[in-house]
N, C-alpha and C. Protein backbone atom coordinates (compact mmCIF):
# COMPACT_ATOMS: atom_id res chain seq x y z
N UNK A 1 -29.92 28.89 -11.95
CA UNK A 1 -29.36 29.11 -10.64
C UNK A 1 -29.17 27.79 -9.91
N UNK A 2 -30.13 26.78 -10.29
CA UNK A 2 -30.24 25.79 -9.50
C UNK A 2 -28.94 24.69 -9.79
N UNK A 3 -28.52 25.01 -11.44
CA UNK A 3 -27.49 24.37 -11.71
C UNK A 3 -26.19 24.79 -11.53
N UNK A 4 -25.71 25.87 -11.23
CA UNK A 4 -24.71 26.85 -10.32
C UNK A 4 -24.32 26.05 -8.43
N UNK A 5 -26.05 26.06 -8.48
CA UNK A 5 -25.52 25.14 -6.70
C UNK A 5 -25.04 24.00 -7.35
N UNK A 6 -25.86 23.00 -7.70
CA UNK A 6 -25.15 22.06 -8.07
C UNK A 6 -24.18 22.04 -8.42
N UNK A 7 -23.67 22.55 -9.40
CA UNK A 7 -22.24 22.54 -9.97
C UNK A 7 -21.08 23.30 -8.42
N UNK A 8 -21.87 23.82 -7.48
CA UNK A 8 -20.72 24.49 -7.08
C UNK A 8 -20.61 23.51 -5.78
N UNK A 9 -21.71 22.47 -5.60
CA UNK A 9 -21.43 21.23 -4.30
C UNK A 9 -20.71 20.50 -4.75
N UNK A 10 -20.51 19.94 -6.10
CA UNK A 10 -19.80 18.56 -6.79
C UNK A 10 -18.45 19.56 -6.74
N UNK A 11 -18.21 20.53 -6.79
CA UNK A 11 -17.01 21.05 -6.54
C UNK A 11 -16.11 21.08 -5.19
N UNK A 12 -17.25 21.95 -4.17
CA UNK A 12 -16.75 21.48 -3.23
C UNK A 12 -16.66 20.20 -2.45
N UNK A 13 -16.74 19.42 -2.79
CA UNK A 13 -17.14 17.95 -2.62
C UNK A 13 -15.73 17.88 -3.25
N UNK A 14 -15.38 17.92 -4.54
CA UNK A 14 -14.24 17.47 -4.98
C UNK A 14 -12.68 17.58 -3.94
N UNK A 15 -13.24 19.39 -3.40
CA UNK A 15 -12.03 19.60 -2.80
C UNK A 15 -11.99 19.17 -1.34
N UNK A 16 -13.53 18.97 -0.99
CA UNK A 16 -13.08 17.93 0.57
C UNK A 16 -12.53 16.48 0.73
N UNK A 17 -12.84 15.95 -1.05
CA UNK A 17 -12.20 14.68 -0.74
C UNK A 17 -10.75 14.76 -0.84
N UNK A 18 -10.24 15.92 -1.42
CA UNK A 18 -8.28 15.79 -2.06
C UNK A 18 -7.46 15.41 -0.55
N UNK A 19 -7.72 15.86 0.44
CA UNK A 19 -6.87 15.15 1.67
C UNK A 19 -6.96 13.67 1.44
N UNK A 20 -7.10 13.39 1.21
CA UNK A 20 -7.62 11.81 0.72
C UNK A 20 -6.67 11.29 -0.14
N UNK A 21 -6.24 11.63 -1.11
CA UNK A 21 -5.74 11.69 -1.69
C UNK A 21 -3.98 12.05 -1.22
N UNK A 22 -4.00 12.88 -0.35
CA UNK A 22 -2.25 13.04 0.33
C UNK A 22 -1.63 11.85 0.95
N UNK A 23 -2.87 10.51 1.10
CA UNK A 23 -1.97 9.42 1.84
C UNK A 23 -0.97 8.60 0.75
N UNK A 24 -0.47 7.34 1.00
CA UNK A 24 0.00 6.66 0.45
C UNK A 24 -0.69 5.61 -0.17
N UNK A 25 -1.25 5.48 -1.48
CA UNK A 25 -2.14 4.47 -1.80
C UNK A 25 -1.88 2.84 -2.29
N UNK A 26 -2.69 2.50 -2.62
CA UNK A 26 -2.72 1.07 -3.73
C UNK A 26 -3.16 1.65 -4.81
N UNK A 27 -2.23 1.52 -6.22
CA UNK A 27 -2.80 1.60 -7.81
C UNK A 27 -4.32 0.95 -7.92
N UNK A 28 -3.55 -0.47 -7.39
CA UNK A 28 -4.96 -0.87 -7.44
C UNK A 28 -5.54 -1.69 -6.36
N UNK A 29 -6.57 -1.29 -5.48
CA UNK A 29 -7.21 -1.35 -4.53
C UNK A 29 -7.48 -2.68 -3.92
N UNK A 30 -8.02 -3.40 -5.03
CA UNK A 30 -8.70 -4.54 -5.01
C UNK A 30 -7.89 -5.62 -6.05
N UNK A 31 -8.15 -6.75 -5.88
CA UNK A 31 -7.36 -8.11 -6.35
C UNK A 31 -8.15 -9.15 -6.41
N UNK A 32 -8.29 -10.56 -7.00
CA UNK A 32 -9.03 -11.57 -6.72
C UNK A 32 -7.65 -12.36 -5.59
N UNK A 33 -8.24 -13.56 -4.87
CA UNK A 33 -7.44 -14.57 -4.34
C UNK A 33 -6.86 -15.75 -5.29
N UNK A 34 -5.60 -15.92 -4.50
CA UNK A 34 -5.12 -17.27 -5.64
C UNK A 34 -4.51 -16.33 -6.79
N UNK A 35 -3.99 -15.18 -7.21
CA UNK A 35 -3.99 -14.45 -8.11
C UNK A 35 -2.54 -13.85 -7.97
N UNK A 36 -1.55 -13.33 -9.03
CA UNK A 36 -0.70 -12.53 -8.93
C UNK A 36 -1.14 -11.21 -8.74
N UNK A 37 -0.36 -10.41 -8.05
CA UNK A 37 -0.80 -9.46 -7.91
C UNK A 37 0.25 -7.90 -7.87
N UNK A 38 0.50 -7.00 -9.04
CA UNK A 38 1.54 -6.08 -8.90
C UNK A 38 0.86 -4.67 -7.73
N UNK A 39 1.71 -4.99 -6.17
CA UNK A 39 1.30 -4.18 -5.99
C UNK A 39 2.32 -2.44 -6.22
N UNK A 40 1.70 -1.45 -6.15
CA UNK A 40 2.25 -0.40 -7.01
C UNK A 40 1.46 1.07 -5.85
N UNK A 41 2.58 1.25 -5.12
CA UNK A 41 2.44 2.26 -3.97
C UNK A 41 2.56 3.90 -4.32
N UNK A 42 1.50 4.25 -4.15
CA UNK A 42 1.33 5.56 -4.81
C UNK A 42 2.03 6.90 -3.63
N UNK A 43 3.31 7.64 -4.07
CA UNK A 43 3.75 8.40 -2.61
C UNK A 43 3.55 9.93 -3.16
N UNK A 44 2.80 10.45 -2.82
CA UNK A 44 2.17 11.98 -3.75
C UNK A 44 2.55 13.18 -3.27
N UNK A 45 3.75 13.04 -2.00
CA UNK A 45 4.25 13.86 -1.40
C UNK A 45 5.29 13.89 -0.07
N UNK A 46 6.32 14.41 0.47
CA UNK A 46 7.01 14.54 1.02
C UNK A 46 6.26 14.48 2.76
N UNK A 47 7.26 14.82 3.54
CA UNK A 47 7.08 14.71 5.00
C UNK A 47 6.92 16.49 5.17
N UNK A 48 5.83 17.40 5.20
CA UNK A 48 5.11 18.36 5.59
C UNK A 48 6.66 19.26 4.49
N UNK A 49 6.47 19.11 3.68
CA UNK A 49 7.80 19.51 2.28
C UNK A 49 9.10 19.10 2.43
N UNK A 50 9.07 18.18 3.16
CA UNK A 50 10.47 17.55 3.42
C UNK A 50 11.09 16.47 2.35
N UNK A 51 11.65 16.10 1.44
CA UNK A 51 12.00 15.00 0.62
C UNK A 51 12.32 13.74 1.55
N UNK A 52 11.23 12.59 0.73
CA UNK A 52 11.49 11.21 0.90
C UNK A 52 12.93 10.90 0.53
N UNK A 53 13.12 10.29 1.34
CA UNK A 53 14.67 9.57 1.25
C UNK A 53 14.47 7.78 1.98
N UNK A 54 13.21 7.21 2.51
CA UNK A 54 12.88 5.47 2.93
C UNK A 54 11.51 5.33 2.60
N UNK A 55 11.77 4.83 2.32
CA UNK A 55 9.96 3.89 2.03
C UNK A 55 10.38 2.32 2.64
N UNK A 56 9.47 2.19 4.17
CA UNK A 56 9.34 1.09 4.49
C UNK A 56 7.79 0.03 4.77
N UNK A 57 7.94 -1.20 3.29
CA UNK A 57 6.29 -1.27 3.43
C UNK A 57 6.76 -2.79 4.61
N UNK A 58 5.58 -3.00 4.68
CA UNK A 58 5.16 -4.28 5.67
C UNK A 58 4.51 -5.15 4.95
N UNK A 59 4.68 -5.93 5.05
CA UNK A 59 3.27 -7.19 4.34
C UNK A 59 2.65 -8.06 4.95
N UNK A 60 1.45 -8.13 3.85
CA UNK A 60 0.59 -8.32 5.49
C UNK A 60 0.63 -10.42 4.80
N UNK A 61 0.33 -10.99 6.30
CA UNK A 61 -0.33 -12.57 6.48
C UNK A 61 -0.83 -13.04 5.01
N UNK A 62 -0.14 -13.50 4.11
CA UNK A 62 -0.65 -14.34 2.75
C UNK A 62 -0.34 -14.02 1.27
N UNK A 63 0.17 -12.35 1.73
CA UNK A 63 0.78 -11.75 0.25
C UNK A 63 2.46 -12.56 0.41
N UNK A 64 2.43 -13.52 -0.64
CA UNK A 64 3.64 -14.39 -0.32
C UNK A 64 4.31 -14.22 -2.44
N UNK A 65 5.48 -14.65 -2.23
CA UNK A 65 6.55 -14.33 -3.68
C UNK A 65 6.88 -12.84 -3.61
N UNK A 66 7.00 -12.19 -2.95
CA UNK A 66 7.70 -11.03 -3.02
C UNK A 66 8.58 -10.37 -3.89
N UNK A 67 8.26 -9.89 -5.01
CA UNK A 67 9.50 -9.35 -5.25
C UNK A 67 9.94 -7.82 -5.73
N UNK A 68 10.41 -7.21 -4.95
CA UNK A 68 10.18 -5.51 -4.96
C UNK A 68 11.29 -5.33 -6.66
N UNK A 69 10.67 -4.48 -7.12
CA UNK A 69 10.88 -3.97 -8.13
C UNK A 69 12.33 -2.80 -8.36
N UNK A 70 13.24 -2.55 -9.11
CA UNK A 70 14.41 -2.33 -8.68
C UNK A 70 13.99 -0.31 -9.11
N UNK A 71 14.17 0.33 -8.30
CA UNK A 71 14.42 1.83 -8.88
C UNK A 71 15.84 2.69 -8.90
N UNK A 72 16.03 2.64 -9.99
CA UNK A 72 17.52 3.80 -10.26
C UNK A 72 17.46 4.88 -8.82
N UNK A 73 19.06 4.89 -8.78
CA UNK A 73 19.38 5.54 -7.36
C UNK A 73 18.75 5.26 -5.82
N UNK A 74 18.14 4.15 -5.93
CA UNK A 74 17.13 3.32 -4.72
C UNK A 74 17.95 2.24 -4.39
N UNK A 75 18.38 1.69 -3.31
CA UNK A 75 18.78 0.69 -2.80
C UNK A 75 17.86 0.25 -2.00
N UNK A 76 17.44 -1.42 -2.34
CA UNK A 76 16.38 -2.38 -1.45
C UNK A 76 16.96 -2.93 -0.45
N UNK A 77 15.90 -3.15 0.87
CA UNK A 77 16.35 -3.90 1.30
C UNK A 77 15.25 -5.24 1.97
N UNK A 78 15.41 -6.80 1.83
CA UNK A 78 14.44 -7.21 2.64
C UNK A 78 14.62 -7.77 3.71
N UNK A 79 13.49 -7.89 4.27
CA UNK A 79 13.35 -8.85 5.68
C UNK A 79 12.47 -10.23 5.52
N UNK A 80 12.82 -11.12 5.75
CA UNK A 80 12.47 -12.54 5.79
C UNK A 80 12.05 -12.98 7.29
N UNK A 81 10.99 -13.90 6.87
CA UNK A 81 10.48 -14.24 8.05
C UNK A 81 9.52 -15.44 7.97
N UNK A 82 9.30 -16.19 9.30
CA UNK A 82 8.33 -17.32 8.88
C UNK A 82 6.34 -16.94 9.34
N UNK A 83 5.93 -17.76 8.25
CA UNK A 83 4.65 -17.22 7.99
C UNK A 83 3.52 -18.05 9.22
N UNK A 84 2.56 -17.63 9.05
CA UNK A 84 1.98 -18.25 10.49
C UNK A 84 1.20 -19.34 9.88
N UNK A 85 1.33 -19.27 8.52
CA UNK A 85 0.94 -21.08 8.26
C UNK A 85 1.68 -21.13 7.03
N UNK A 86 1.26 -22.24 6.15
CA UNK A 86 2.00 -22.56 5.08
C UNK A 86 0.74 -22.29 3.79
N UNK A 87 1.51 -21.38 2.94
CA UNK A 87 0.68 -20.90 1.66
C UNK A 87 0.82 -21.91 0.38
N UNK A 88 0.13 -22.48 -0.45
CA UNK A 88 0.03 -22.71 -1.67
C UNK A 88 0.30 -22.00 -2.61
N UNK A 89 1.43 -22.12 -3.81
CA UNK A 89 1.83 -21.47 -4.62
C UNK A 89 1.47 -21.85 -5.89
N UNK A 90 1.82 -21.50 -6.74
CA UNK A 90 1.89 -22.05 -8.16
C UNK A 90 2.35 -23.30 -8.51
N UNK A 91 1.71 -24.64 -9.28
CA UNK A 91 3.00 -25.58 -9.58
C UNK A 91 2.94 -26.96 -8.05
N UNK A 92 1.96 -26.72 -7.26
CA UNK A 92 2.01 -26.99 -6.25
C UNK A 92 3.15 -26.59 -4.84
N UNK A 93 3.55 -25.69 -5.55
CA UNK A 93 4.88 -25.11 -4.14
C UNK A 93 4.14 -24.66 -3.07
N UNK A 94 4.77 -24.82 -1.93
CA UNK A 94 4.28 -24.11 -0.36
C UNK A 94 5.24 -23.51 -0.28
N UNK A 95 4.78 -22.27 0.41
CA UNK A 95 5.72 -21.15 1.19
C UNK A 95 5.21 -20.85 2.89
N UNK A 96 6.30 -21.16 3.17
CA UNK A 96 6.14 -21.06 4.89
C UNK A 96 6.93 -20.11 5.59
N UNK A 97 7.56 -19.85 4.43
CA UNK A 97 8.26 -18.26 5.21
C UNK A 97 8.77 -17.34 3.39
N UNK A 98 9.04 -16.21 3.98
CA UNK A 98 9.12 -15.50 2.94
C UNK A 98 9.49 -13.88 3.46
N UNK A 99 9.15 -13.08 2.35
CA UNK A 99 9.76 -11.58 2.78
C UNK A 99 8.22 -11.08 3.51
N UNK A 100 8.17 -10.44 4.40
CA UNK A 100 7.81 -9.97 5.44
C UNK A 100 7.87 -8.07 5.45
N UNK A 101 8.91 -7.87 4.68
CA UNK A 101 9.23 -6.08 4.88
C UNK A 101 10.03 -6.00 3.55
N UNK A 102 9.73 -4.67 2.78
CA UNK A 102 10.62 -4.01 1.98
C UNK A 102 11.13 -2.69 2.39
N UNK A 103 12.00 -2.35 2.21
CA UNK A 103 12.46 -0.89 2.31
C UNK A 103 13.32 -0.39 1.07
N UNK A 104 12.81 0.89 0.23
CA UNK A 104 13.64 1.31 -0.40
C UNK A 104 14.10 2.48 0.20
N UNK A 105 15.64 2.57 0.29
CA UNK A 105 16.39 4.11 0.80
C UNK A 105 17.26 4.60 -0.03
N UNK A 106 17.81 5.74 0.30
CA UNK A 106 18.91 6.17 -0.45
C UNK A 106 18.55 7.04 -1.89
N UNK A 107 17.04 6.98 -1.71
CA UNK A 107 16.66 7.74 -3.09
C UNK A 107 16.39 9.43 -2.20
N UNK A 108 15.99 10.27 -3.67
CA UNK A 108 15.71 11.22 -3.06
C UNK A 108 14.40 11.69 -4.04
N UNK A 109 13.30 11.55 -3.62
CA UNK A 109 11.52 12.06 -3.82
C UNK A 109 11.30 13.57 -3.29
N UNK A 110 11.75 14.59 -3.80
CA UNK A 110 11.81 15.86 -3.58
C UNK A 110 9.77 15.81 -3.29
N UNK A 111 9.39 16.83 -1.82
CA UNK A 111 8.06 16.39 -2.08
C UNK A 111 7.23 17.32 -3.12
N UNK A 112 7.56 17.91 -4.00
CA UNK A 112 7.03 18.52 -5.01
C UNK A 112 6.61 17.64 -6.01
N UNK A 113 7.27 16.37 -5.81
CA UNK A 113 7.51 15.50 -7.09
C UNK A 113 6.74 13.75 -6.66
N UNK A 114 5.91 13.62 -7.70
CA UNK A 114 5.43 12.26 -7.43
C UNK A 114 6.12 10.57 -7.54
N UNK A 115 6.02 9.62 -7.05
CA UNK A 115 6.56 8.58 -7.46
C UNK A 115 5.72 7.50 -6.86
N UNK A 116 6.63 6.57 -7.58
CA UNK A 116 5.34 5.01 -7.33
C UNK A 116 6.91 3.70 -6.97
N UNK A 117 6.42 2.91 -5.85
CA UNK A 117 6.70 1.99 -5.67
C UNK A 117 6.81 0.57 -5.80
N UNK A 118 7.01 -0.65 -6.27
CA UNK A 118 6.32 -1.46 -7.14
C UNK A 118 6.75 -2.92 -6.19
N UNK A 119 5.98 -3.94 -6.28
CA UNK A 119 6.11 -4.95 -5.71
C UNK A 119 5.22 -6.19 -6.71
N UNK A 120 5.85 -7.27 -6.55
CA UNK A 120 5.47 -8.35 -7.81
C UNK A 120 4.97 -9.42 -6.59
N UNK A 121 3.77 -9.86 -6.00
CA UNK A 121 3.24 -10.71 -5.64
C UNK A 121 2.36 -11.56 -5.82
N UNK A 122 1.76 -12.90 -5.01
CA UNK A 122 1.02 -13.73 -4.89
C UNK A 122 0.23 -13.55 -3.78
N UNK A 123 -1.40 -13.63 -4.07
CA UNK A 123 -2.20 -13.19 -3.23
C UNK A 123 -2.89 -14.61 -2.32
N UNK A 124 -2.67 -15.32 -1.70
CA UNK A 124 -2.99 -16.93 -1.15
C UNK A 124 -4.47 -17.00 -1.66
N UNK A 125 -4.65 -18.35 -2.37
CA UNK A 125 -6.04 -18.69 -2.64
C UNK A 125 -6.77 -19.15 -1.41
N UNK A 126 -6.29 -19.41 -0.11
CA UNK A 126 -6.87 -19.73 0.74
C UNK A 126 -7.45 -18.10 1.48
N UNK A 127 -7.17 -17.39 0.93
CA UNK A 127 -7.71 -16.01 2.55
C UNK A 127 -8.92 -15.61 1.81
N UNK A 128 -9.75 -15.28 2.68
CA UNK A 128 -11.09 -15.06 2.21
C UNK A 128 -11.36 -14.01 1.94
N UNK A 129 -12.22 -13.88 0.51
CA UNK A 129 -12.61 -13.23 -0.60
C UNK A 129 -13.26 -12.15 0.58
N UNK A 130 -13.60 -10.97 0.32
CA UNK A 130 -14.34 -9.69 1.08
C UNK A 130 -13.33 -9.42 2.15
N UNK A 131 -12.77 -10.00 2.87
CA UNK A 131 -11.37 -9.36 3.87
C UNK A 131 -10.82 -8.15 2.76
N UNK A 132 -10.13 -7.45 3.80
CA UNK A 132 -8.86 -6.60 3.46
C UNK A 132 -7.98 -6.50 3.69
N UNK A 133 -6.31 -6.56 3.34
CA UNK A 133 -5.70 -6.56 3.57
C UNK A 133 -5.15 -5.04 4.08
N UNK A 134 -3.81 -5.08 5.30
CA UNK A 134 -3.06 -3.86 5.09
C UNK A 134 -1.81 -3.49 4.88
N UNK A 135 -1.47 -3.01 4.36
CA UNK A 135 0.28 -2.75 3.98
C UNK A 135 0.17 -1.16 4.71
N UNK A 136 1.17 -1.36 6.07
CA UNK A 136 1.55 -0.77 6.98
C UNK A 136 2.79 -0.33 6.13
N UNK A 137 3.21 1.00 5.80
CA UNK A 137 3.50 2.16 5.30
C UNK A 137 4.52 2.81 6.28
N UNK A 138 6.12 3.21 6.29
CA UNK A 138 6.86 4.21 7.00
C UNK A 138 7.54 5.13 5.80
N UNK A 139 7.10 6.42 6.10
CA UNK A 139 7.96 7.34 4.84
C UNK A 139 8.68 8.25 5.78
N UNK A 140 10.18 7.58 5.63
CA UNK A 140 11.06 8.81 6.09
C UNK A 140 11.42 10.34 5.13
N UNK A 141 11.54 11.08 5.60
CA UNK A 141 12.33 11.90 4.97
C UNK A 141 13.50 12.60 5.40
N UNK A 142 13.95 13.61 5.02
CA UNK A 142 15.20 14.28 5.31
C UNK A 142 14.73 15.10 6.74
N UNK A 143 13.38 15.68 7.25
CA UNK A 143 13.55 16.08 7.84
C UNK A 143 11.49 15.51 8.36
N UNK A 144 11.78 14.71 9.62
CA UNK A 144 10.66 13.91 10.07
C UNK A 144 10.05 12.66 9.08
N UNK A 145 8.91 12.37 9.15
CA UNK A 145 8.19 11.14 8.73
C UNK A 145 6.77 10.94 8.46
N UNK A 146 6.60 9.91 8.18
CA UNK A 146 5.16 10.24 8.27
C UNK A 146 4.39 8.25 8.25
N UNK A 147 4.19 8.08 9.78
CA UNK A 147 3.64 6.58 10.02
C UNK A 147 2.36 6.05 8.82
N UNK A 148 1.90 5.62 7.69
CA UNK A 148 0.64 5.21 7.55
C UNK A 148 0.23 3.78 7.89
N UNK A 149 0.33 3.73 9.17
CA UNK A 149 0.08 2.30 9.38
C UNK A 149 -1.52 1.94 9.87
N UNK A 150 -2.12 2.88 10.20
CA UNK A 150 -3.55 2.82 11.05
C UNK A 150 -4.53 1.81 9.80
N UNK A 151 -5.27 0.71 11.03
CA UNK A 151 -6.01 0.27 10.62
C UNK A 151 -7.54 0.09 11.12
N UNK A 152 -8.31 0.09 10.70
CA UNK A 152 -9.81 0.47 11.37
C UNK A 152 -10.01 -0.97 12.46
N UNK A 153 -10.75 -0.33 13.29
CA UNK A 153 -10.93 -0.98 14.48
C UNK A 153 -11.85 -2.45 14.43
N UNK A 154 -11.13 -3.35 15.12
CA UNK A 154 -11.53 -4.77 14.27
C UNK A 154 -13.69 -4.13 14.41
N UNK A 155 -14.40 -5.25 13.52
CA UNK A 155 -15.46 -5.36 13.34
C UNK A 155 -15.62 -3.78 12.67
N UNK A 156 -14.90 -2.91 12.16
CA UNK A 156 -15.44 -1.72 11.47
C UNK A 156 -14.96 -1.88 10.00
N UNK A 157 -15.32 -1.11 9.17
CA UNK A 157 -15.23 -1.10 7.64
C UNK A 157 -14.32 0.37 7.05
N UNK A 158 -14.58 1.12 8.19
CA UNK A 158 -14.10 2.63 7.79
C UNK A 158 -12.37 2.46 8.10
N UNK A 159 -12.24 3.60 6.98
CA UNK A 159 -10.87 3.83 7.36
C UNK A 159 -11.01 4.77 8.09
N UNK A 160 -9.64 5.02 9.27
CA UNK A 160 -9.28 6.01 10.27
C UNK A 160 -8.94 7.34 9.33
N UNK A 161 -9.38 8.30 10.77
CA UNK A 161 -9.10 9.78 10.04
C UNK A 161 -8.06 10.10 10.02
N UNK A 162 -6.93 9.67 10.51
CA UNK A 162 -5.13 9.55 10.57
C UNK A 162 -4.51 8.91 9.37
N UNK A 163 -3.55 8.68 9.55
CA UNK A 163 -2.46 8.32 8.77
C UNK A 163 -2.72 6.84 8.05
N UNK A 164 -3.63 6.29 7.50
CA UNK A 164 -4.13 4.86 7.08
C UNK A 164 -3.07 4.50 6.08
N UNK A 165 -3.37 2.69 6.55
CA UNK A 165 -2.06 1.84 5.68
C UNK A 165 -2.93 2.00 4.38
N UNK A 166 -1.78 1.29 3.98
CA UNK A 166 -2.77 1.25 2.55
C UNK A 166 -3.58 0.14 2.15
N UNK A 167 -4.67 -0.25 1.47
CA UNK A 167 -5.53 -1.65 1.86
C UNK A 167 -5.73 -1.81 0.29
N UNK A 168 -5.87 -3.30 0.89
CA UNK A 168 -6.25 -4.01 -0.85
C UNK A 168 -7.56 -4.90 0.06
N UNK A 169 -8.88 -4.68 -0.95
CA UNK A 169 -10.22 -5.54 -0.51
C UNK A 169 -9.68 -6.59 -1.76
N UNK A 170 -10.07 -8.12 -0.89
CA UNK A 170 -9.69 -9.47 -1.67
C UNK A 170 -11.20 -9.85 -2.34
N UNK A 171 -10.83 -10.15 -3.33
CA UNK A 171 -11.91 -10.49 -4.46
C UNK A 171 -11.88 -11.64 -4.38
N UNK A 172 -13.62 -12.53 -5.09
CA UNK A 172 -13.39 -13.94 -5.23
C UNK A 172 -12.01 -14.35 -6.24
N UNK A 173 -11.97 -15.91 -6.61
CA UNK A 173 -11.13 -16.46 -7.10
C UNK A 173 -11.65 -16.19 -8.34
N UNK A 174 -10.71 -16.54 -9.97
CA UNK A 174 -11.60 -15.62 -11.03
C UNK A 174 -11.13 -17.19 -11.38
């Protein structure tokens, strides 16, 4: 009997975390600094069953080389901008300005149906290891949206119970 409860808390446990799961994620969470880094945007559903038709990400202060990844029937678009200092690249290159925003539109992500977003970056060896980054998130669809831009309140660790960007925690240098 005793293994029945158990088995039936790790269950419900499973199903209180799946909202969790409806935001917009990172493949992969975490990264070292100084490092390439593919980021790869997880979109697991529509605007309240509405089909995606924009995905607009943001980037945050140091994710610098940008380069969004091309998807059939998706048209990109970027925004350029100058950076609030100058980054170290590969090869000794600096980057002092760079892409700032991607948007893919023109596709259509029925929300029944899953898809992933992809971006080819450089993570600055200068930003410090244990920070997090956020990639501020807009998903239009055919009919409303859905903001994930919320970020936890400076000096906190938690994510908000709303609509959260998506975050990458920065690892030491490897």
């Amino acid at each position: 009997m005793l293994r029945l409860h158990v088995l039936g808390c790790a269950l419900a446990s499973a199903f209180i975390a799946l909202p969790a799961s409806a935001h917009i994620t990172l493949e992969q969470p975490r990264t070292p600094v100084g490092a390439p880094y593919k980021a790869v945007f997880r979109v697991p559903h529509g605007c309240d069953g509405s089909t995606t038709v924009k995905l607009t990400v943001r980037i945050p202060e140091g994710v610098i080389a940008i380069k969004p990844m091309m998807k059939p029937g998706w048209q990109i678009e970027t925004k350029r901008g100058v950076y609030a200092k100058s980054y170290s690249y590969f090869h000794g290159a600096r980057f002092d300005r760079g892409v700032t925003e991607v948007t893919w539109s023109g596709g259509h992500l029925p929300d029944a149906f899953y898809d992933e977003f992809v971006l080819s970056a450089f993570v600055a060896g200068d930003l410090p290891a244990g920070q997090t980054l956020y990639f501020p998130v807009i998903q239009e669809c055919e009919t409303g949206a859905h903001h994930w831009v919320e970020v936890p309140a400076a000096g906190k660790s938690e994510a908000p119970d709303g609509d959260p960007a998506p975050a990458l925690k920065l690892l030491p240098k490897l």
